[in-house]
C-alpha atoms as a PDB file:
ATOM      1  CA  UNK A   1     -34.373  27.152  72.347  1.00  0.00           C
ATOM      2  CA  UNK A   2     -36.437  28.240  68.999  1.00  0.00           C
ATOM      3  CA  UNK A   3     -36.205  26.154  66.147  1.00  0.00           C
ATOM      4  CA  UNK A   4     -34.722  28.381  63.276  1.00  0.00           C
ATOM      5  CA  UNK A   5     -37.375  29.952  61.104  1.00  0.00           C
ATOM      6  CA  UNK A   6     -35.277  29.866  57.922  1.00  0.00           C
ATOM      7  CA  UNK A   7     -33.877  26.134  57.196  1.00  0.00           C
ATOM      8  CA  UNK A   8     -30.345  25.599  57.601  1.00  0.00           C
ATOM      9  CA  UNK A   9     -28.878  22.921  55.769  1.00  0.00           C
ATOM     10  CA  UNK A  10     -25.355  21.221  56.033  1.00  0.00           C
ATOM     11  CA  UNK A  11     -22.861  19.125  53.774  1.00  0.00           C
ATOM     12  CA  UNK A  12     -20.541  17.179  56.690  1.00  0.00           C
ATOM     13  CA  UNK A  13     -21.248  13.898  54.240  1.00  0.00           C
ATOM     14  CA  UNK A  14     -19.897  15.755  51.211  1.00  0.00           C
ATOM     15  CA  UNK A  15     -22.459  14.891  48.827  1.00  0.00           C
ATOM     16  CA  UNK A  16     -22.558  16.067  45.615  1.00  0.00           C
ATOM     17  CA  UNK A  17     -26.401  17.000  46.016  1.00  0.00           C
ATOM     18  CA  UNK A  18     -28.918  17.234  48.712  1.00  0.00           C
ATOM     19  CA  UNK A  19     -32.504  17.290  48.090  1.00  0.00           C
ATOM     20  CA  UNK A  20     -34.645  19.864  50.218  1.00  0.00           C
ATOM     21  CA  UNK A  21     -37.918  20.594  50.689  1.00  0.00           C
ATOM     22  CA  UNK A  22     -37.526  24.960  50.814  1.00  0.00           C
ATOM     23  CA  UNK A  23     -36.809  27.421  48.298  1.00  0.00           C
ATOM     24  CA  UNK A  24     -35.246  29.807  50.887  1.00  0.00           C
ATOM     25  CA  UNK A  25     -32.445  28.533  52.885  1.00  0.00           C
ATOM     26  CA  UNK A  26     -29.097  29.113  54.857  1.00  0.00           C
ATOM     27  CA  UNK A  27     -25.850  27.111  53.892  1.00  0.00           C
ATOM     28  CA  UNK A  28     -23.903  26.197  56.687  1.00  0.00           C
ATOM     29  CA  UNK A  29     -20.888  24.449  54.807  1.00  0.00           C
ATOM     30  CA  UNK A  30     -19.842  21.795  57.615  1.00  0.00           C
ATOM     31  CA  UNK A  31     -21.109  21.808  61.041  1.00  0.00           C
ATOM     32  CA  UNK A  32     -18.655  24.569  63.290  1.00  0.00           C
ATOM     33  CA  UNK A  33     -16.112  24.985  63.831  1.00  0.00           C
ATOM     34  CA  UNK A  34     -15.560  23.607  59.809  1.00  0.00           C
ATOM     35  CA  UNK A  35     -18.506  25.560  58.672  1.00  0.00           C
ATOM     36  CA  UNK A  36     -18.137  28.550  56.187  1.00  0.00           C
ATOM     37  CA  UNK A  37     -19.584  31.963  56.115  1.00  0.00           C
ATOM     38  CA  UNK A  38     -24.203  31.288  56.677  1.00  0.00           C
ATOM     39  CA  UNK A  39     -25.231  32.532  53.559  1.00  0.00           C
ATOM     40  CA  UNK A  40     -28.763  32.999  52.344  1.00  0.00           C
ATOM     41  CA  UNK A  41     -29.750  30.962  49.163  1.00  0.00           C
ATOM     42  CA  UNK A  42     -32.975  31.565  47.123  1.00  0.00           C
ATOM     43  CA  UNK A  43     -33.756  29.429  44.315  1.00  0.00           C
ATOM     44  CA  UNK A  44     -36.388  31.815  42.929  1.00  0.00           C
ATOM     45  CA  UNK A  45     -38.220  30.734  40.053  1.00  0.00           C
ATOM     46  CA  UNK A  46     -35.726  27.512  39.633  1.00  0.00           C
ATOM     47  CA  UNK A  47     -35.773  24.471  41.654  1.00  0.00           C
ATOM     48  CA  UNK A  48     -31.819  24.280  42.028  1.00  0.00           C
ATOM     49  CA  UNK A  49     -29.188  26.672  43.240  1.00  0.00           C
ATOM     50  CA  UNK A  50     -25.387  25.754  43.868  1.00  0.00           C
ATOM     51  CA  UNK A  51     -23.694  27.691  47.028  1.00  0.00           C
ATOM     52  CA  UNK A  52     -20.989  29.667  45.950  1.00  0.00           C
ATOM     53  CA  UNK A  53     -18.749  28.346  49.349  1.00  0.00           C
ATOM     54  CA  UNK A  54     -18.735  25.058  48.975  1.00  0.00           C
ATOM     55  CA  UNK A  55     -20.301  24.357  45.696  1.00  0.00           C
ATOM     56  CA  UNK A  56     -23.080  21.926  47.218  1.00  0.00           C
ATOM     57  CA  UNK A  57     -26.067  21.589  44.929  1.00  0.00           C
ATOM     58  CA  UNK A  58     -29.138  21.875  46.245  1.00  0.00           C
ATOM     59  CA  UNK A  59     -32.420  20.488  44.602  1.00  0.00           C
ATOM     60  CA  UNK A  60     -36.339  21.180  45.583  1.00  0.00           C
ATOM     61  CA  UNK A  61     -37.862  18.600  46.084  1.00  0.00           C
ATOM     62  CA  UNK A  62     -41.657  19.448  46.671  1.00  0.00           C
ATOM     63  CA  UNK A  63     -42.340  16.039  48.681  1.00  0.00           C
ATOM     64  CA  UNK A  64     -40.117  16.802  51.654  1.00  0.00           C
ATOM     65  CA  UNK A  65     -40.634  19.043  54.430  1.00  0.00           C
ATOM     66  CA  UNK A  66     -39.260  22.492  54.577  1.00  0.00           C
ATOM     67  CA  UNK A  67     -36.632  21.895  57.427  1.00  0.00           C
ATOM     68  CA  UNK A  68     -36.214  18.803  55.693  1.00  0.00           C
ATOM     69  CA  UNK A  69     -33.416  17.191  53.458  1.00  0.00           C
ATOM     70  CA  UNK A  70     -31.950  13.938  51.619  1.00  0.00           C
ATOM     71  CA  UNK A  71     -29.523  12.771  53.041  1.00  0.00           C
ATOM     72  CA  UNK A  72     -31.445  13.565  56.650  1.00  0.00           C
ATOM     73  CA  UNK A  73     -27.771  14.020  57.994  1.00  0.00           C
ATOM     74  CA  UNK A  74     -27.323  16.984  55.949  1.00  0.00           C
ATOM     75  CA  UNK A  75     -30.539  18.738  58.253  1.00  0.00           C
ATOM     76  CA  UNK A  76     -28.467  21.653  60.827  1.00  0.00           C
ATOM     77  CA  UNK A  77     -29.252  21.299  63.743  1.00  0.00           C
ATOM     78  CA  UNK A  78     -28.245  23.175  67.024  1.00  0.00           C
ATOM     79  CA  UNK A  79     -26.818  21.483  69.264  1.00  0.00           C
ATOM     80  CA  UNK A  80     -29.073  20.917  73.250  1.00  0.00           C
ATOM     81  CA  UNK A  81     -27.555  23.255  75.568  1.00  0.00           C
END
């Protein structure tokens, strides 16, 4: 299976913030079957955006890759087959 183009990011820990290394970006909310609608984020010309589902803050952080976060546990994933 591909590895999704656009980075999808999750917030199963409930953090407060998660630091990310792309400016474009899907929201997940939880993993399924807890997850909300996938919505598109785009920070534009800031380096923060908060998704309007589940209020998660997400920062840029240049440093990281783009699939990447901190916390690493909030990276989506699918799941093997």
């Amino acid at each position: 299976m591909a590895e999704n183009v656009i980075p999808h990011f999750q917030n199963d820990p409930g953090v407060e913030q998660i630091r990310i290394g792309a400016k474009e970006f899907m929201c997940v909310g939880a993993r399924p079957p807890f997850d909300h609608p996938h919505v598109f984020l785009d920070m534009g010309d800031e380096s923060e955006v908060v998704c309007p589902y589940c209020s998660t803050h997400y920062v840029l952080d240049s440093s990281l890759d783009p699939h990447d976060a901190v916390p690493s546990e909030c990276e989506f994933k699918e799941a093997a087959a």
